[in-house]
Protein backbone atom coordinates (compact mmCIF):
# COMPACT_ATOMS: atom_id res chain seq x y z
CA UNK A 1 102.87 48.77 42.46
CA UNK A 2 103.02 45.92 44.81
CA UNK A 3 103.75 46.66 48.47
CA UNK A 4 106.67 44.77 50.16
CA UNK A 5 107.42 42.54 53.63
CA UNK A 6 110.50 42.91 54.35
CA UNK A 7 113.12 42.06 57.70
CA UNK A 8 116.05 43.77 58.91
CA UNK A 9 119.46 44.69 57.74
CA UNK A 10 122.17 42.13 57.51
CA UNK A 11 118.97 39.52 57.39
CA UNK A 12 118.76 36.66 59.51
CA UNK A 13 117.10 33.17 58.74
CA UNK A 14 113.55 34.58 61.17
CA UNK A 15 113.98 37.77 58.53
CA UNK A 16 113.74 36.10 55.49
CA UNK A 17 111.60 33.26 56.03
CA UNK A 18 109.17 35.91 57.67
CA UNK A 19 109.16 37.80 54.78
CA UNK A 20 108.21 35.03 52.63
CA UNK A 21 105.57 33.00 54.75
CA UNK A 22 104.14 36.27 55.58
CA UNK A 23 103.64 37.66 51.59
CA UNK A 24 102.07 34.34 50.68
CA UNK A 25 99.62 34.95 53.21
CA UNK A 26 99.20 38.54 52.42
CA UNK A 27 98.40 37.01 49.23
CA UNK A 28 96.02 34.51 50.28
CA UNK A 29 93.95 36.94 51.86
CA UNK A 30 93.94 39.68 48.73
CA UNK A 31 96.99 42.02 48.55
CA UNK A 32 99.42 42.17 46.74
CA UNK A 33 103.07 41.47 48.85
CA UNK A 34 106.61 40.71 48.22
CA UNK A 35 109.11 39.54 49.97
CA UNK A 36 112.15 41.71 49.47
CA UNK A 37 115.52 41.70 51.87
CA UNK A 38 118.08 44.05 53.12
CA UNK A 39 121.38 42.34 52.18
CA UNK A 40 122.92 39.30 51.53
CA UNK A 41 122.26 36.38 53.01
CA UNK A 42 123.97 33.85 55.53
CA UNK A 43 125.21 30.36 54.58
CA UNK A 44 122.24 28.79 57.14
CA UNK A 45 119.76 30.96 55.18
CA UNK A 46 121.14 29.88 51.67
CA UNK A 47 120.80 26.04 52.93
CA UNK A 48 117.29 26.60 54.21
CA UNK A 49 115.70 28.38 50.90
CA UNK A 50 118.05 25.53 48.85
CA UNK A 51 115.98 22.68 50.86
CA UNK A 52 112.40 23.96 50.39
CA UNK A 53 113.00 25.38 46.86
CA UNK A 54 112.90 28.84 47.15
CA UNK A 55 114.80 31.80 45.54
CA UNK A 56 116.65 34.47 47.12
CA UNK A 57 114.14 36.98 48.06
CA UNK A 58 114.42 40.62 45.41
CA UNK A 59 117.42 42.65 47.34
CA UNK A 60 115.36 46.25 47.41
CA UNK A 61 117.16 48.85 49.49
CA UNK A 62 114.58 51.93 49.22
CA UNK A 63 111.02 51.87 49.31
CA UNK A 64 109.42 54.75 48.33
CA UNK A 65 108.43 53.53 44.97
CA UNK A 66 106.09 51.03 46.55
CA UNK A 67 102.88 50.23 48.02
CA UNK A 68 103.81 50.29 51.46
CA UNK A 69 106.04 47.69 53.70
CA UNK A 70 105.42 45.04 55.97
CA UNK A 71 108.40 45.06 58.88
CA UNK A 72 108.77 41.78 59.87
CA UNK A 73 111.71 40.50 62.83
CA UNK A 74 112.37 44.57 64.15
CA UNK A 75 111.07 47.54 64.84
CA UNK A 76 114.15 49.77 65.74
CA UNK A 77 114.17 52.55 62.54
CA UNK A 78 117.85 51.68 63.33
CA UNK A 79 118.00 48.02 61.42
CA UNK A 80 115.46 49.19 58.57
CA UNK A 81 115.08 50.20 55.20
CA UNK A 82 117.06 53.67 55.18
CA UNK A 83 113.58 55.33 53.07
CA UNK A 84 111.20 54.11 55.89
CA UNK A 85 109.97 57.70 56.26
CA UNK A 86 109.08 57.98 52.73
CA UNK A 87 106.86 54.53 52.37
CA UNK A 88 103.83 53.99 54.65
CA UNK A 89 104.18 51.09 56.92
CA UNK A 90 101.70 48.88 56.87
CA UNK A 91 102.27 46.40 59.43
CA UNK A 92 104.91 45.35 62.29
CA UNK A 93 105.33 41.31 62.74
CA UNK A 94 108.28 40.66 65.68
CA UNK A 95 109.21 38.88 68.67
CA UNK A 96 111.94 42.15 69.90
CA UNK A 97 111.25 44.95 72.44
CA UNK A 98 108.96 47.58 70.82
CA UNK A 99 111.11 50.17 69.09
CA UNK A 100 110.93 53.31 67.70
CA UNK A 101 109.29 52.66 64.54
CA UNK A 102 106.24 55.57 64.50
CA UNK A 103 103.69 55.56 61.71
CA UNK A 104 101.27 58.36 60.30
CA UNK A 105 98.38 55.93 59.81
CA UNK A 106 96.91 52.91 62.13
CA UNK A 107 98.74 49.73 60.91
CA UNK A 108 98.68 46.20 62.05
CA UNK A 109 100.10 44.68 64.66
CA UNK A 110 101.51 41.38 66.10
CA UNK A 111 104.26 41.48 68.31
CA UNK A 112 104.58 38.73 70.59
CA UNK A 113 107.21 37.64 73.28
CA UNK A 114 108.04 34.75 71.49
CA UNK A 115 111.38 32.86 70.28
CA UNK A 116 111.04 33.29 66.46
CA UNK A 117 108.70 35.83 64.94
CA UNK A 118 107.61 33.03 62.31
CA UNK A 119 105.90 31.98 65.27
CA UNK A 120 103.76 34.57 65.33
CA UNK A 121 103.06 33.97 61.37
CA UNK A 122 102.23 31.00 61.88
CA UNK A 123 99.71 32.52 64.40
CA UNK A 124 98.53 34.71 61.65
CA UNK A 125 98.06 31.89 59.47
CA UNK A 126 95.94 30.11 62.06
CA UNK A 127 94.09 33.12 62.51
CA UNK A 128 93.33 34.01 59.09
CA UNK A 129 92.59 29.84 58.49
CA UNK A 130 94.89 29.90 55.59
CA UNK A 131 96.37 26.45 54.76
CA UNK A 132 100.29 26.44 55.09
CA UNK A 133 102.15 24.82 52.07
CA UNK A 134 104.13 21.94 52.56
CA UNK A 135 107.76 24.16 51.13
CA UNK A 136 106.82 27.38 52.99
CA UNK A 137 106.00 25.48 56.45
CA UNK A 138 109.55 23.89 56.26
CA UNK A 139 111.50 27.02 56.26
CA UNK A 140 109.34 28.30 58.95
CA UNK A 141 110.07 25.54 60.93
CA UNK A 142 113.66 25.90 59.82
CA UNK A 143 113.80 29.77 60.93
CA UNK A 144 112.08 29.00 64.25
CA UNK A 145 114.53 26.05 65.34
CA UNK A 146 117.30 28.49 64.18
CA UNK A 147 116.39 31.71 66.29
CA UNK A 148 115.61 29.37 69.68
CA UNK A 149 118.80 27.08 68.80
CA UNK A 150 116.62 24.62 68.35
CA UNK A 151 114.63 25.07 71.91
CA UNK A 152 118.01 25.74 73.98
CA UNK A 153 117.55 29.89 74.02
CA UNK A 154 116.00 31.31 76.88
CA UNK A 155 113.68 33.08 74.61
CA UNK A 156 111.92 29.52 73.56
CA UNK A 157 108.39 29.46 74.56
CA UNK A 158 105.56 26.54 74.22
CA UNK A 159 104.28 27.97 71.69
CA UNK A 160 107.82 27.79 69.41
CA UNK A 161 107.78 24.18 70.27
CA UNK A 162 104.15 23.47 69.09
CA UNK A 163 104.79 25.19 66.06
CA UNK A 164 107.56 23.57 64.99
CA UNK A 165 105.74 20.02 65.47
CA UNK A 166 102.79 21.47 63.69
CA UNK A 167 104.76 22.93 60.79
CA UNK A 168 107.34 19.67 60.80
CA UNK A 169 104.20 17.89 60.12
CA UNK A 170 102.91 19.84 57.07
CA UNK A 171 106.43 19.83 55.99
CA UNK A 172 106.91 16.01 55.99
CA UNK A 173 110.14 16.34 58.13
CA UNK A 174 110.13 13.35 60.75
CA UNK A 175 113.29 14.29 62.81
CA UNK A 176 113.12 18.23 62.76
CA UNK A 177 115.81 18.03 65.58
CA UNK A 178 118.44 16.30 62.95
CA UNK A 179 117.88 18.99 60.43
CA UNK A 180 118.56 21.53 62.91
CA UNK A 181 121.78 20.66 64.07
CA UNK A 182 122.42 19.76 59.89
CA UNK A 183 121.73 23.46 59.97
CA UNK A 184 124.22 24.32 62.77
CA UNK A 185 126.71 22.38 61.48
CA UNK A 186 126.29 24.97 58.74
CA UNK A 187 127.06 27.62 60.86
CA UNK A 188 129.73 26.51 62.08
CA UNK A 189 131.68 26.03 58.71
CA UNK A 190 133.73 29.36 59.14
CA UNK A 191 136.99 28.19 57.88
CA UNK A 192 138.11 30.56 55.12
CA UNK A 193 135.07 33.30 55.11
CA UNK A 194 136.61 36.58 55.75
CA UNK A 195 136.63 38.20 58.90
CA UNK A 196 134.37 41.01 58.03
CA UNK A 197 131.69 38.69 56.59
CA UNK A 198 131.71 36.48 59.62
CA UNK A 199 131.12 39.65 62.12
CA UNK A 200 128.47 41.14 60.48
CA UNK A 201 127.04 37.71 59.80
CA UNK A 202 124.61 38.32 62.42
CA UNK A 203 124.99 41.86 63.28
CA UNK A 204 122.38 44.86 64.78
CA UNK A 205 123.14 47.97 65.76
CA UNK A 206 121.20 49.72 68.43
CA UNK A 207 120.81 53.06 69.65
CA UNK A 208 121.12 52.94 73.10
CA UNK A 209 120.42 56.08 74.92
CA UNK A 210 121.99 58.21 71.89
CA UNK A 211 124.91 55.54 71.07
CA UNK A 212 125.08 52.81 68.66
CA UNK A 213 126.17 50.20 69.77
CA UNK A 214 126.82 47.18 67.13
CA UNK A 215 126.76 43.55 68.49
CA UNK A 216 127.36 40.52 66.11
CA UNK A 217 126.48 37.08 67.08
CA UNK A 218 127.98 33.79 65.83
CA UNK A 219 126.72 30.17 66.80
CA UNK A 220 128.59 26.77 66.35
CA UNK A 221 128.77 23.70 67.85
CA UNK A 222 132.17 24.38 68.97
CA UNK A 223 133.95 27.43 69.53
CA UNK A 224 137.44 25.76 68.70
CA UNK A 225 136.65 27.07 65.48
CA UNK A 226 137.29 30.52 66.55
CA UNK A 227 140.53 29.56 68.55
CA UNK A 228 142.78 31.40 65.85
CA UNK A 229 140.40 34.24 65.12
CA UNK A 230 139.85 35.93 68.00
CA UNK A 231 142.57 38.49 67.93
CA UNK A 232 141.55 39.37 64.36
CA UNK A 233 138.16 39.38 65.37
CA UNK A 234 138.47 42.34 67.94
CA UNK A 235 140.92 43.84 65.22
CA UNK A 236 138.09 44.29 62.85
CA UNK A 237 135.51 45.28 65.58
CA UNK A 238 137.76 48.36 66.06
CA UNK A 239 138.03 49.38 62.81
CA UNK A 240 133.72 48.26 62.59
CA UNK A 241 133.69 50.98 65.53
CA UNK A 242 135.42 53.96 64.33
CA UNK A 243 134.20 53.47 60.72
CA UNK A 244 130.32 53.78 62.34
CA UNK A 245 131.36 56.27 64.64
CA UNK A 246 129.54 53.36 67.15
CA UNK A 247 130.28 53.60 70.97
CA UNK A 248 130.66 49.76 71.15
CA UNK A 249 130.80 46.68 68.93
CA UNK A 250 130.03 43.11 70.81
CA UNK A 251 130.47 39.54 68.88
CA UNK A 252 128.78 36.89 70.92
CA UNK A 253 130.76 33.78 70.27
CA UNK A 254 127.57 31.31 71.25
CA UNK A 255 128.75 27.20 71.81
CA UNK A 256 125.16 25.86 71.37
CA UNK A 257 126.53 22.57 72.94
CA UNK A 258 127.88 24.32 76.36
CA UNK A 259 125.15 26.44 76.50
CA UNK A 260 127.39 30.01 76.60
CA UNK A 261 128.80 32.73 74.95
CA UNK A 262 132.71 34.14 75.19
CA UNK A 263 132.06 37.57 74.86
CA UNK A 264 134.21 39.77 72.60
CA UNK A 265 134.30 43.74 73.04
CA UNK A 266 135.91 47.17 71.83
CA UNK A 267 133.97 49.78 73.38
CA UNK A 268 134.36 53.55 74.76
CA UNK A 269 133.74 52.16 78.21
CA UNK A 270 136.40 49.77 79.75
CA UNK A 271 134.25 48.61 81.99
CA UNK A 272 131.20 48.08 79.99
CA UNK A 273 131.05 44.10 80.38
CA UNK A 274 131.25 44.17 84.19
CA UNK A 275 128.37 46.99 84.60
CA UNK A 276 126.24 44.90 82.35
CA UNK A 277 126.40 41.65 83.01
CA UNK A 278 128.70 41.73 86.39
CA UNK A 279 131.89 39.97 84.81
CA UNK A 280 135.28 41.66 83.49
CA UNK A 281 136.81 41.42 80.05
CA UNK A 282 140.35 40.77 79.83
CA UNK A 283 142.09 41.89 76.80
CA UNK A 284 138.49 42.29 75.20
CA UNK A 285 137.25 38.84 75.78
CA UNK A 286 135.44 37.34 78.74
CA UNK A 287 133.22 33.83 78.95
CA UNK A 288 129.35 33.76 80.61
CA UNK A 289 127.54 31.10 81.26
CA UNK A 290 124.14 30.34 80.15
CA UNK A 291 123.98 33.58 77.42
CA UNK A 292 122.47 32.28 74.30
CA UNK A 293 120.24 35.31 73.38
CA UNK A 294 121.36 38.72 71.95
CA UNK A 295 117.44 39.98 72.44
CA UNK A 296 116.70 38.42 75.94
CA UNK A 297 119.92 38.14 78.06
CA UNK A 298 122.02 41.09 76.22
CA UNK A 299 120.82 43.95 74.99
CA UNK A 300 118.12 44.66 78.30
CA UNK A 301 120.82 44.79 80.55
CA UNK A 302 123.61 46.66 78.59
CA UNK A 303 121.02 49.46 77.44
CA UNK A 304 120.42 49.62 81.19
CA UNK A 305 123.78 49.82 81.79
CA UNK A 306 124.26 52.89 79.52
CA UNK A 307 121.54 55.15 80.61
């Protein structure tokens, strides 16, 4: 049996690419890891693995039969494998508040308050002196420009920045900057993808003092792409809610160019956007400046908000 790294549900580019840089390196230094994921995977993901070569990591949804897993971009039980309690976890790699993840054994550690945990792999790489390869260090760099909107997020850190030159480098890519608004642009292709798929194309749920609360986030370049979708947006939120029995859902509608987020909400609480963040929806939608990060500027104050 081989043991497993593997990222959160409805995976992310950070999730994947982590779970891939980081089994090569298990590898490197003598065990035996795969990368395995959660669900399907987002059009920005797709074009990263497409550039660098890769396949689609092994979608594995219980693992018990296994070795053990790596948890790589969470550790809220919440967003992981349903079968964590019957696997031994092995090691936690993420960049999120610590969450309630409890193991039976001593496990490894690195959890850093970075933008992007491949950040941190790329730390572990350093650490372990393990040479990056050229295909591997572009999607890292790929996933790390993604996750701090390529430096723009409040969550971006020196350390993000260094590691994207350093990995843009091994990767041969002169004008990393370029490729990440190629990847944006991505993104922001919605036209046609059904309205389900595009709110849980970046979705977490959290349990927030006892409710879940499920908030999606979608970034483009412009949010006139959205400009005939929002009332079908919040449609499907509500049906999202009661079908989770969740107390809220949230879609963060990020423009990566004004540097904001219009805020869309269903939620028990009518008043849950002002308590939070101090400004009032109307007819489930309200605009705030300067929010870019679900991790950093959204989820600290609205679990606050709820205790």
């Amino acid at each position: 049996m081989s043991a497993y790294a593997v990222g959160h549900k409805v995976p992310d580019s950070d999730s994947i690419c982590s779970a891939i840089a980081l089994s090569y390196l298990k590898n490197a230094t003598g065990e035996d890891v795969k990368p395995a994921r959660l669900g399907e995977l987002s059009p920005e993901t797709l074009f990263i693995l497409e550039k660098f070569g890769f396949e689609q990591p092994e979608l594995k949804m219980t693992f018990a039969d296994t070795d053990g897993i790596y948890v790589v971009d969470h550790s809220d039980r919440i967003q992981g494998p349903d079968d964590i309690d019957d696997t031994t976890v092995l090691g936690i790699i993420d960049h999120h508040k610590l969450g309630d993840i409890t193991t039976s054994t001593p496990l490894e550690c690195w959890i850093r308050p970075v933008g992007c945990t491949n950040t941190i792999i790329k730390m572990m790489y350093d650490f372990h002196s393990v040479e990056i390869p050229k295909d591997i260090a572009g999607a890292m760099m790929c996933a790390i420009l993604s996750d701090t909107v390529i430096f723009k997020s409040p969550t971006c850190t020196t350390a993000d920045i260094k590691c994207v030159e350093a990995l843009a480098e091994i990767a041969g890519i002169e004008d990393y900057k370029a490729l990440g608004m190629e990847m944006f642009k991505v993104k922001s292709a919605v036209e046609g993808t059904p309205i389900r798929d595009l709110v849980l194309r970046d979705f977490k749920d959290f349990n927030m003092h006892g409710k879940t609360v499920g908030i999606g986030q979608l970034e483009v370049i412009d949010l006139a792409v959205f400009n005939e979708m929002k009332e079908d947006f919040l449609a499907d939120m509500a049906a999202l809610k009661e079908e989770g029995g969740r107390h809220s859902v949230m879609l963060l509608l990020t423009d990566i160019m004004k540097e904001g987020s219009e805020v869309l909400v269903v939620s028990d609480n009518d008043d849950l956007t002002d308590k939070a963040y101090g400004k009032t929806a109307v007819n489930g939608k309200v605009w705030i400046d300067g929010i870019m990060s679900r991790k950093k500027q959204v989820v600290p104050p609205l679990q606050d908000s709820l205790a």
